[in-house]
PDB file of N, CA and C in Angstrom:
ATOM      1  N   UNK A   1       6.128  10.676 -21.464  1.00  0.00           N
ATOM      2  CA  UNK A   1       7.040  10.014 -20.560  1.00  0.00           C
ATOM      3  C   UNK A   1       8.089   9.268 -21.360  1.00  0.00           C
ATOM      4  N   UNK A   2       9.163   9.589 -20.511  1.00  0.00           N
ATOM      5  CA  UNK A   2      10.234   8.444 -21.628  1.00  0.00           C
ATOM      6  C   UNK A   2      11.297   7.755 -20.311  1.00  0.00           C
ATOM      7  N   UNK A   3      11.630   6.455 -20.135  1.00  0.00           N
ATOM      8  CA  UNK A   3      12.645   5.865 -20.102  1.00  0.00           C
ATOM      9  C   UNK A   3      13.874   5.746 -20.641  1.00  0.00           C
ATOM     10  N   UNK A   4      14.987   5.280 -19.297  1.00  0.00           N
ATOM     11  CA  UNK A   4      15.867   5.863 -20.313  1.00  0.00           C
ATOM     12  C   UNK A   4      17.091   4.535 -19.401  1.00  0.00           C
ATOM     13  N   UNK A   5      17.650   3.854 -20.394  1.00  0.00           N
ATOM     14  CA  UNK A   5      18.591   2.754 -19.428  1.00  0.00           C
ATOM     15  C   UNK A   5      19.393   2.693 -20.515  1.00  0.00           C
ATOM     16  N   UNK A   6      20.493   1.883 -20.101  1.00  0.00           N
ATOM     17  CA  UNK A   6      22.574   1.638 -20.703  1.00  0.00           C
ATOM     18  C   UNK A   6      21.846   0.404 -21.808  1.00  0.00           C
ATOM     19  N   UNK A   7      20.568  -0.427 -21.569  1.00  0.00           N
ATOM     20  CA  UNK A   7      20.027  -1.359 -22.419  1.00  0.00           C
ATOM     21  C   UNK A   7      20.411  -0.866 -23.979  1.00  0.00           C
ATOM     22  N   UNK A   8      20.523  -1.872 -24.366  1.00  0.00           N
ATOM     23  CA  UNK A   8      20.140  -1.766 -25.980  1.00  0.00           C
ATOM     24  C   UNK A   8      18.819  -1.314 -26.581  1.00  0.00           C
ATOM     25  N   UNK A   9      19.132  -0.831 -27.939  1.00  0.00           N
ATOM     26  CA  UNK A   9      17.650  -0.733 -28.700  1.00  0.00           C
ATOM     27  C   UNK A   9      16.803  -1.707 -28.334  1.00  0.00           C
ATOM     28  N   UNK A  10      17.412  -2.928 -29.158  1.00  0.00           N
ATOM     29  CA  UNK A  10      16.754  -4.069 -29.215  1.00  0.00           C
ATOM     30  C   UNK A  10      15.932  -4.751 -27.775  1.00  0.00           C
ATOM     31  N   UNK A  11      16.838  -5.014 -26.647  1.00  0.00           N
ATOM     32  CA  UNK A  11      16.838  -5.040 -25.316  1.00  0.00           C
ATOM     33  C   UNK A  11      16.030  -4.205 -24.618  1.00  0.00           C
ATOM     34  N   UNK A  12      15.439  -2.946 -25.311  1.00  0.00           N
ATOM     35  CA  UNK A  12      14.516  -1.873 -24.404  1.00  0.00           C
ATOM     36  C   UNK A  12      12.978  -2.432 -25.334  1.00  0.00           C
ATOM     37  N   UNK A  13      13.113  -2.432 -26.667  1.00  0.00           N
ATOM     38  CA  UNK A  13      12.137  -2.917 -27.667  1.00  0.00           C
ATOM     39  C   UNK A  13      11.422  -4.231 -26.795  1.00  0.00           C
ATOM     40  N   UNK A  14      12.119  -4.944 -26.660  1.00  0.00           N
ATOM     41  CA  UNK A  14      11.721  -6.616 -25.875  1.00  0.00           C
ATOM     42  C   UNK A  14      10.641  -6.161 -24.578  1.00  0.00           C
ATOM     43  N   UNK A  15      11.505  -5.398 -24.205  1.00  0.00           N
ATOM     44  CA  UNK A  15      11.059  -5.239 -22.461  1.00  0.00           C
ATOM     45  C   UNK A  15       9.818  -4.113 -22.226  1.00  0.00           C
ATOM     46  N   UNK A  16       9.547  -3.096 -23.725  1.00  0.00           N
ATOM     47  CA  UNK A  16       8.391  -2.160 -23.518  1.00  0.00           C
ATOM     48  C   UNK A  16       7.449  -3.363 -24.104  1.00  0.00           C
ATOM     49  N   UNK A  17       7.834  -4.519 -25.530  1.00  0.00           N
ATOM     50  CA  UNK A  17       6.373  -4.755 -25.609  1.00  0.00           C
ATOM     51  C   UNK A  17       6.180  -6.382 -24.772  1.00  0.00           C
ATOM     52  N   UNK A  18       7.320  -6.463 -24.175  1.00  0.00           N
ATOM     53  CA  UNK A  18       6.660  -7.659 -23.111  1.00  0.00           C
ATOM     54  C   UNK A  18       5.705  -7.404 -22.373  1.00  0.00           C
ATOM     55  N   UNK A  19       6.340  -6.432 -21.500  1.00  0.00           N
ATOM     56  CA  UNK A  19       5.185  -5.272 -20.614  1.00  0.00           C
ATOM     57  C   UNK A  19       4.197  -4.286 -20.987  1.00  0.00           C
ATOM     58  N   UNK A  20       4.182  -4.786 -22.365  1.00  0.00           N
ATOM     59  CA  UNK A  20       3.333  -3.378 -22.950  1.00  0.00           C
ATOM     60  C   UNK A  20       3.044  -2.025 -22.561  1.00  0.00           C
ATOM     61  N   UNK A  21       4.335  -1.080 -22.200  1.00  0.00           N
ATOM     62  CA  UNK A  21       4.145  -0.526 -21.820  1.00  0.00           C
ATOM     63  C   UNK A  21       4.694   0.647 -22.792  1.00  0.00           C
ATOM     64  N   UNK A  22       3.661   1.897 -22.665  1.00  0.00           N
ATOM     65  CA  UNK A  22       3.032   3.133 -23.092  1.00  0.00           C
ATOM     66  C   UNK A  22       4.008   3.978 -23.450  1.00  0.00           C
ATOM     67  N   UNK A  23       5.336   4.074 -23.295  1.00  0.00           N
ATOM     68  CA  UNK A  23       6.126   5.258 -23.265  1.00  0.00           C
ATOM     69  C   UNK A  23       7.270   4.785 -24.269  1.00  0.00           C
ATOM     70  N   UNK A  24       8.303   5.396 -24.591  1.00  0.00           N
ATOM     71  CA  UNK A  24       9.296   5.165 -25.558  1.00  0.00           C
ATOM     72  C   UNK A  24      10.354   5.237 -24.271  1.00  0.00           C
ATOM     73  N   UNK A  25      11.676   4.202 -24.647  1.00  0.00           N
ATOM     74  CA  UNK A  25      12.233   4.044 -24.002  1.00  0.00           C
ATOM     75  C   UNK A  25      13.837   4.741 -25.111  1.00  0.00           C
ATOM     76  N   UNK A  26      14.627   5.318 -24.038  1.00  0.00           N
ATOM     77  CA  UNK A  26      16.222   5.723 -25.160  1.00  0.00           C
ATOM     78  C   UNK A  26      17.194   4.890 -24.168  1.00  0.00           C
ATOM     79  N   UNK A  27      18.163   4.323 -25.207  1.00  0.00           N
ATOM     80  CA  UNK A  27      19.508   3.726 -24.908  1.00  0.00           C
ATOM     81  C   UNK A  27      20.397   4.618 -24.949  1.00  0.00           C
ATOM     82  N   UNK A  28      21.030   4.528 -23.490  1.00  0.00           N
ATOM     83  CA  UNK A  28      21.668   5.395 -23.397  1.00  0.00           C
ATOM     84  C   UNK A  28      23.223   4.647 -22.837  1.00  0.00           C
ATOM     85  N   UNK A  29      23.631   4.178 -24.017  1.00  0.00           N
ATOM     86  CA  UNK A  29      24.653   2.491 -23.720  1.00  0.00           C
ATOM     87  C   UNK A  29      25.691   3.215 -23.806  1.00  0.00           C
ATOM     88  N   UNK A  30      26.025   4.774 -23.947  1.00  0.00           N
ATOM     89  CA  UNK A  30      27.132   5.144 -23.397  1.00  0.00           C
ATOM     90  C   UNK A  30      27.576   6.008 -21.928  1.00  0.00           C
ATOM     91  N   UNK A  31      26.170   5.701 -21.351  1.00  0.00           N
ATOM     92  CA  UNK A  31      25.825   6.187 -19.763  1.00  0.00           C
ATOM     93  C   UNK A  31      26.115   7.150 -20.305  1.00  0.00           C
ATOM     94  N   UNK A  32      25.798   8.439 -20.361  1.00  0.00           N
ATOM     95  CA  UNK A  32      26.152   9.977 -20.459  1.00  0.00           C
ATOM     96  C   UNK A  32      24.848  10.619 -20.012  1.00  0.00           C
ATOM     97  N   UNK A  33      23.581  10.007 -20.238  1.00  0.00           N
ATOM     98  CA  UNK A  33      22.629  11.026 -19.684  1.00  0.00           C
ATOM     99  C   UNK A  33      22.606  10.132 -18.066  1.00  0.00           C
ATOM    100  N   UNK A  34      22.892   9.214 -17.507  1.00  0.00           N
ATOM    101  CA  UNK A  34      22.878   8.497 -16.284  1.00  0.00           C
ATOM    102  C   UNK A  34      23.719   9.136 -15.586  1.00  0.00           C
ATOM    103  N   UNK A  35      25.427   9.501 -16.107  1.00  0.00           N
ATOM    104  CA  UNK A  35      25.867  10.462 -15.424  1.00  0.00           C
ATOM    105  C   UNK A  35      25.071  11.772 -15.124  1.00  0.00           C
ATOM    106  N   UNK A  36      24.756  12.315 -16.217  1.00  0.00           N
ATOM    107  CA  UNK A  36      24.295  13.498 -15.764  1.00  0.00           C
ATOM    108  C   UNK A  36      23.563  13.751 -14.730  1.00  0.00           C
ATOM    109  N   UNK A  37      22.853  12.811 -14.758  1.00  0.00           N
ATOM    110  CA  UNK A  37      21.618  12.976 -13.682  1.00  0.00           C
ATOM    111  C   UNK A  37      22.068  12.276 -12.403  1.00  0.00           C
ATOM    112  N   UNK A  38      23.290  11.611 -11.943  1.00  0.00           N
ATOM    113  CA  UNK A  38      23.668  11.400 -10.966  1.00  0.00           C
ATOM    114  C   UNK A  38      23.098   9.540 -11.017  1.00  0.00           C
ATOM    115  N   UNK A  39      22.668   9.344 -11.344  1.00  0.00           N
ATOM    116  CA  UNK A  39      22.264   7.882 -11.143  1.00  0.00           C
ATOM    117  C   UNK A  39      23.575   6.609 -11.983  1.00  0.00           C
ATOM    118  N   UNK A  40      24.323   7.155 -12.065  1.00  0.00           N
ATOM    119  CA  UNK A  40      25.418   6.164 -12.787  1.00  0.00           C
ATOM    120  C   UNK A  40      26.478   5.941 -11.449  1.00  0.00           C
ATOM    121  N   UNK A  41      26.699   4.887 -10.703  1.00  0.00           N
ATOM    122  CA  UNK A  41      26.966   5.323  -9.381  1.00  0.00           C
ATOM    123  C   UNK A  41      27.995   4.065  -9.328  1.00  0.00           C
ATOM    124  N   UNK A  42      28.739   3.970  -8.137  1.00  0.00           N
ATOM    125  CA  UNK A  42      29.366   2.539  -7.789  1.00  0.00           C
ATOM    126  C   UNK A  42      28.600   1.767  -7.063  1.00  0.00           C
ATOM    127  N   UNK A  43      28.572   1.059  -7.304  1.00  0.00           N
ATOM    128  CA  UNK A  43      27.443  -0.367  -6.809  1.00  0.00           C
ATOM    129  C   UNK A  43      28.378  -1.470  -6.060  1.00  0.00           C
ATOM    130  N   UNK A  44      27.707  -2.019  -5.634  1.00  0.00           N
ATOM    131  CA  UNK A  44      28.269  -3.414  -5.105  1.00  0.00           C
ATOM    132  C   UNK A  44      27.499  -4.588  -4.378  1.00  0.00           C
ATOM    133  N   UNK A  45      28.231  -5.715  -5.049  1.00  0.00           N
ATOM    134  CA  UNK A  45      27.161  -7.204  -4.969  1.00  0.00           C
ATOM    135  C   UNK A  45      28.154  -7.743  -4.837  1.00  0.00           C
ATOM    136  N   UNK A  46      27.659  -9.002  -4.078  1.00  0.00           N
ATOM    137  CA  UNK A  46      28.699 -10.358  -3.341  1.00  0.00           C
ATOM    138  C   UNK A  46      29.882  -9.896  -3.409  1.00  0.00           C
ATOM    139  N   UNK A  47      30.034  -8.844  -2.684  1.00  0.00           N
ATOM    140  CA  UNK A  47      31.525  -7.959  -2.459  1.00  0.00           C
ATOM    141  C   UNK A  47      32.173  -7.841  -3.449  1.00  0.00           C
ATOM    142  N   UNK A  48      31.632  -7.402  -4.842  1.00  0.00           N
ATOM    143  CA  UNK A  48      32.078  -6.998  -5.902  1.00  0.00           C
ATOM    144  C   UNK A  48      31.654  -5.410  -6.068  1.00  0.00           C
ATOM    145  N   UNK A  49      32.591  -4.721  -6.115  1.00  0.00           N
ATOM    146  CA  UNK A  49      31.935  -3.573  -6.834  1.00  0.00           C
ATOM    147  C   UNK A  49      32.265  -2.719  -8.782  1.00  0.00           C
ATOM    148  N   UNK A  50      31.096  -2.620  -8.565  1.00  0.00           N
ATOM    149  CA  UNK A  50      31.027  -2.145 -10.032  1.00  0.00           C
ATOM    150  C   UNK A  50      30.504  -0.464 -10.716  1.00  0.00           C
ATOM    151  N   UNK A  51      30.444  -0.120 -11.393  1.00  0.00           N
ATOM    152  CA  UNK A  51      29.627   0.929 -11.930  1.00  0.00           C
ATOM    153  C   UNK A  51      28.626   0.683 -12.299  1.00  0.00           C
ATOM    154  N   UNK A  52      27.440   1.488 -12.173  1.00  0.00           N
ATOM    155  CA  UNK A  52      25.936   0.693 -12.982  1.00  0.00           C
ATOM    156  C   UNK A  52      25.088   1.606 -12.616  1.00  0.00           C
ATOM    157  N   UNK A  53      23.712   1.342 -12.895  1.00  0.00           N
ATOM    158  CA  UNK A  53      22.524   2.393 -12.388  1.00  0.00           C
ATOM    159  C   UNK A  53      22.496   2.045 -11.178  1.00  0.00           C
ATOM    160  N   UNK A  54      21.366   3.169 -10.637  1.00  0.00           N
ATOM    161  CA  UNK A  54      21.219   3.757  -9.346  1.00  0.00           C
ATOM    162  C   UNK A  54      19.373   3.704  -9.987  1.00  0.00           C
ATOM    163  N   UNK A  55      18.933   2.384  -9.763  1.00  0.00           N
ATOM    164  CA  UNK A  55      17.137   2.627  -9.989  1.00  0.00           C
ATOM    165  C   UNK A  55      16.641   3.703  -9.319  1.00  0.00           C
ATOM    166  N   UNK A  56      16.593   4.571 -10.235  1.00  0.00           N
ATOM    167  CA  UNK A  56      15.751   5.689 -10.086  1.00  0.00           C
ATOM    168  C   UNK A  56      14.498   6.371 -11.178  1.00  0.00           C
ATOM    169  N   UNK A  57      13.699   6.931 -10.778  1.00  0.00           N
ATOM    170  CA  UNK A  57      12.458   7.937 -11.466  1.00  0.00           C
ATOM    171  C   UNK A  57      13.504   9.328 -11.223  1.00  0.00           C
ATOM    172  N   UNK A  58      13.109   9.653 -12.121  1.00  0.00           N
ATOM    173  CA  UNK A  58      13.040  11.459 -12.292  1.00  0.00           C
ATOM    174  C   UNK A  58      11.868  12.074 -12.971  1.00  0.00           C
ATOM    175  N   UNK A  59      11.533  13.054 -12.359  1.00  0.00           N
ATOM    176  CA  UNK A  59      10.368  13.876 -13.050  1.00  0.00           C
ATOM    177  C   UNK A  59      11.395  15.221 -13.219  1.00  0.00           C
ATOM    178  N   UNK A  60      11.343  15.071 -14.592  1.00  0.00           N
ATOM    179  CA  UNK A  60      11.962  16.570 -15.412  1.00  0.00           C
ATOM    180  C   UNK A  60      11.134  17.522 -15.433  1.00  0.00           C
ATOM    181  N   UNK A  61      11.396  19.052 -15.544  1.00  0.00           N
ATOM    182  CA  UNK A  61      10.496  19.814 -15.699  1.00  0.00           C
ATOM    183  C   UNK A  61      11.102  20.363 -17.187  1.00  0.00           C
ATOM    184  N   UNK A  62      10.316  21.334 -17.873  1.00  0.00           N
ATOM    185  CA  UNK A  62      10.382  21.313 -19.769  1.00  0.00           C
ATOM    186  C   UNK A  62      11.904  21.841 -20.069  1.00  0.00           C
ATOM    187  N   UNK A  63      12.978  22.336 -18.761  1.00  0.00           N
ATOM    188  CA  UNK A  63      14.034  22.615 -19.197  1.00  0.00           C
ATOM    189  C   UNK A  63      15.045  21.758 -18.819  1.00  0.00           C
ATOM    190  N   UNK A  64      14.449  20.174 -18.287  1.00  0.00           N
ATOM    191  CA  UNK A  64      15.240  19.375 -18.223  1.00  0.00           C
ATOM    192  C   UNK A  64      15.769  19.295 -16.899  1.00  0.00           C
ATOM    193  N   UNK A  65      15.331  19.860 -15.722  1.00  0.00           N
ATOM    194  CA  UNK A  65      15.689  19.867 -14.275  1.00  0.00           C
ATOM    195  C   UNK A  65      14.945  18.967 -13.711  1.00  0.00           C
ATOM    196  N   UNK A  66      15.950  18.714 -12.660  1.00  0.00           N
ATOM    197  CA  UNK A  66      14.836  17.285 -12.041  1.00  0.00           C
ATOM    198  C   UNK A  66      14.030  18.299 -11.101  1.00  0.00           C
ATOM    199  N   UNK A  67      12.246  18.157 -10.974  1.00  0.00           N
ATOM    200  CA  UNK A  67      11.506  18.639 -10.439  1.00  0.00           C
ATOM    201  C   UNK A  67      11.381  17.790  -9.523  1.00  0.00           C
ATOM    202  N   UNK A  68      11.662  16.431  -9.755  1.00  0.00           N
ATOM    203  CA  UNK A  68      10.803  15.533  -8.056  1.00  0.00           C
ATOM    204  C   UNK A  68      12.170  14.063  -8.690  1.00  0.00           C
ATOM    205  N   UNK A  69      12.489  13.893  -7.526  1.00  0.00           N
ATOM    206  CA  UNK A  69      13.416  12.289  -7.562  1.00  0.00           C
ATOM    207  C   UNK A  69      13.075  11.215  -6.673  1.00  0.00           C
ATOM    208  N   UNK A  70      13.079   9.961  -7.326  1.00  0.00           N
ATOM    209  CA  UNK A  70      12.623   9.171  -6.071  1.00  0.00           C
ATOM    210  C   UNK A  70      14.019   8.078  -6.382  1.00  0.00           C
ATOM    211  N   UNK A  71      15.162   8.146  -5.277  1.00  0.00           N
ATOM    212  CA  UNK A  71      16.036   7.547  -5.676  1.00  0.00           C
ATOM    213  C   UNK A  71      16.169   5.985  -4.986  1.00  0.00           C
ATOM    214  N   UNK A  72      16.567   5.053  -5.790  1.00  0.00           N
ATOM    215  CA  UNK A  72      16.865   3.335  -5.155  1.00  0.00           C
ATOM    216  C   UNK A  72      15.360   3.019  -4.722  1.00  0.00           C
ATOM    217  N   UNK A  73      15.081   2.778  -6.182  1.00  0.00           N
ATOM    218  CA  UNK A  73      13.133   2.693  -5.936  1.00  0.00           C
ATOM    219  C   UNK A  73      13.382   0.892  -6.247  1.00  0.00           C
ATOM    220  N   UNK A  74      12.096   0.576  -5.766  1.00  0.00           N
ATOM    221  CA  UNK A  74      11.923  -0.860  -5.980  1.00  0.00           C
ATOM    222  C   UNK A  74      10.185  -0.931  -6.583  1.00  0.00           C
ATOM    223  N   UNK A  75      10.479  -1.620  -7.463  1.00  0.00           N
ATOM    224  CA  UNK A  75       9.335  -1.992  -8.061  1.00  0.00           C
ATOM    225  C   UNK A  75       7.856  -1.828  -7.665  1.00  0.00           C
ATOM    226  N   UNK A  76       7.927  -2.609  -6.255  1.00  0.00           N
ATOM    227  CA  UNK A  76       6.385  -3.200  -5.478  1.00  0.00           C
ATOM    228  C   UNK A  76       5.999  -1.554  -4.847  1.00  0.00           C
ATOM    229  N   UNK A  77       5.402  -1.175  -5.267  1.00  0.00           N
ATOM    230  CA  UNK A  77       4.044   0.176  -5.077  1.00  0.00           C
ATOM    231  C   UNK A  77       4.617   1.325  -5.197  1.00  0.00           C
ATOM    232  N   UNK A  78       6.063   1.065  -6.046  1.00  0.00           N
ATOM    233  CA  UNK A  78       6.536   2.639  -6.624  1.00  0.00           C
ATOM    234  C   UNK A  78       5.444   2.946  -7.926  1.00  0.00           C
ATOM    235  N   UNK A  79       4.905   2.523  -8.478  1.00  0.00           N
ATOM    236  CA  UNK A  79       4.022   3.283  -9.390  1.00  0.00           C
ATOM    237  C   UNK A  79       2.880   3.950  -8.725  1.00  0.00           C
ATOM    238  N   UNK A  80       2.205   3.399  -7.642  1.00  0.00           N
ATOM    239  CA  UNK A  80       1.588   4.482  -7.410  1.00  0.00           C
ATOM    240  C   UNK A  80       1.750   5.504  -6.416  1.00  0.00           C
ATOM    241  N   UNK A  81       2.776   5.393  -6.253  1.00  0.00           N
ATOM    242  CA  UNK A  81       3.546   6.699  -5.437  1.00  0.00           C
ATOM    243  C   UNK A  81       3.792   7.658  -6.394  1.00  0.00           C
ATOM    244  N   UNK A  82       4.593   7.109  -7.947  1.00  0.00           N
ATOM    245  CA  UNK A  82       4.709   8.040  -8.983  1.00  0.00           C
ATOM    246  C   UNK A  82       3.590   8.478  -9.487  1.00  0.00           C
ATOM    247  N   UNK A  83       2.841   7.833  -9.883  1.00  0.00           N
ATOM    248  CA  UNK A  83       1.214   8.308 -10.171  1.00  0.00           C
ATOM    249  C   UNK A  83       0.882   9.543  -9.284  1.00  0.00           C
ATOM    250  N   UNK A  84       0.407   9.027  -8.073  1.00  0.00           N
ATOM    251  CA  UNK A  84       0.531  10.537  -7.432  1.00  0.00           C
ATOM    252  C   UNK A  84       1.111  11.450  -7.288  1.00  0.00           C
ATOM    253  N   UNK A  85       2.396  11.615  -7.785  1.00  0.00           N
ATOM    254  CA  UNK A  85       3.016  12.604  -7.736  1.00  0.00           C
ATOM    255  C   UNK A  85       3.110  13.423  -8.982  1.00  0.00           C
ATOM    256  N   UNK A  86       2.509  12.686  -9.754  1.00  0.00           N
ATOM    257  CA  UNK A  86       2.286  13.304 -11.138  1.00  0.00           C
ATOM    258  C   UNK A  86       1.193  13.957 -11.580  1.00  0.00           C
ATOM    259  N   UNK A  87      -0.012  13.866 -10.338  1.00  0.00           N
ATOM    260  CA  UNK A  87      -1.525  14.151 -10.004  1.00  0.00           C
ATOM    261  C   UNK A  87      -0.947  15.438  -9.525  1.00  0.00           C
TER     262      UNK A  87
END
């Protein structure tokens, strides 16, 4: 499994071993794989709009196609929705 956000090295480093979490994360601080995959989107907050991610999962299949998307996910019991879908 890999993660993948506009974060910094350093900034993704912090945040896998705060959370200790299992997977390698890539900076992708020139959005190019976020475009690709459609999740680099226009956003907007307190009637500002901006460019930015689109919180999303993708499950790739080995040639790099999205096999399953779960798009504008929120934290609270998206893992085990992804879990199962990975069962």
């Amino acid at each position: 499994m890999l993660g993948c956000s506009p974060d910094t090295v350093e900034d993704l480093a912090a945040f896998k071993a705060k959370y200790d979490l299992p997977f390698t994360f890539l900076s992708d601080s020139d959005h190019q794989i976020a475009e690709a995959y459609g999740v680099w989107v226009l956003r907007e907050r307190d009637g500002r709009q901006f460019m930015g991610i689109s919180r999303s999962t993708l499950i790739l299949d080995s040639s790099g196609t999205i096999a399953r998307a779960f798009r504008r996910v929120t934290p609270a019991g998206h893992a085990k929705e992804l879990l199962a879908a990975l069962e």
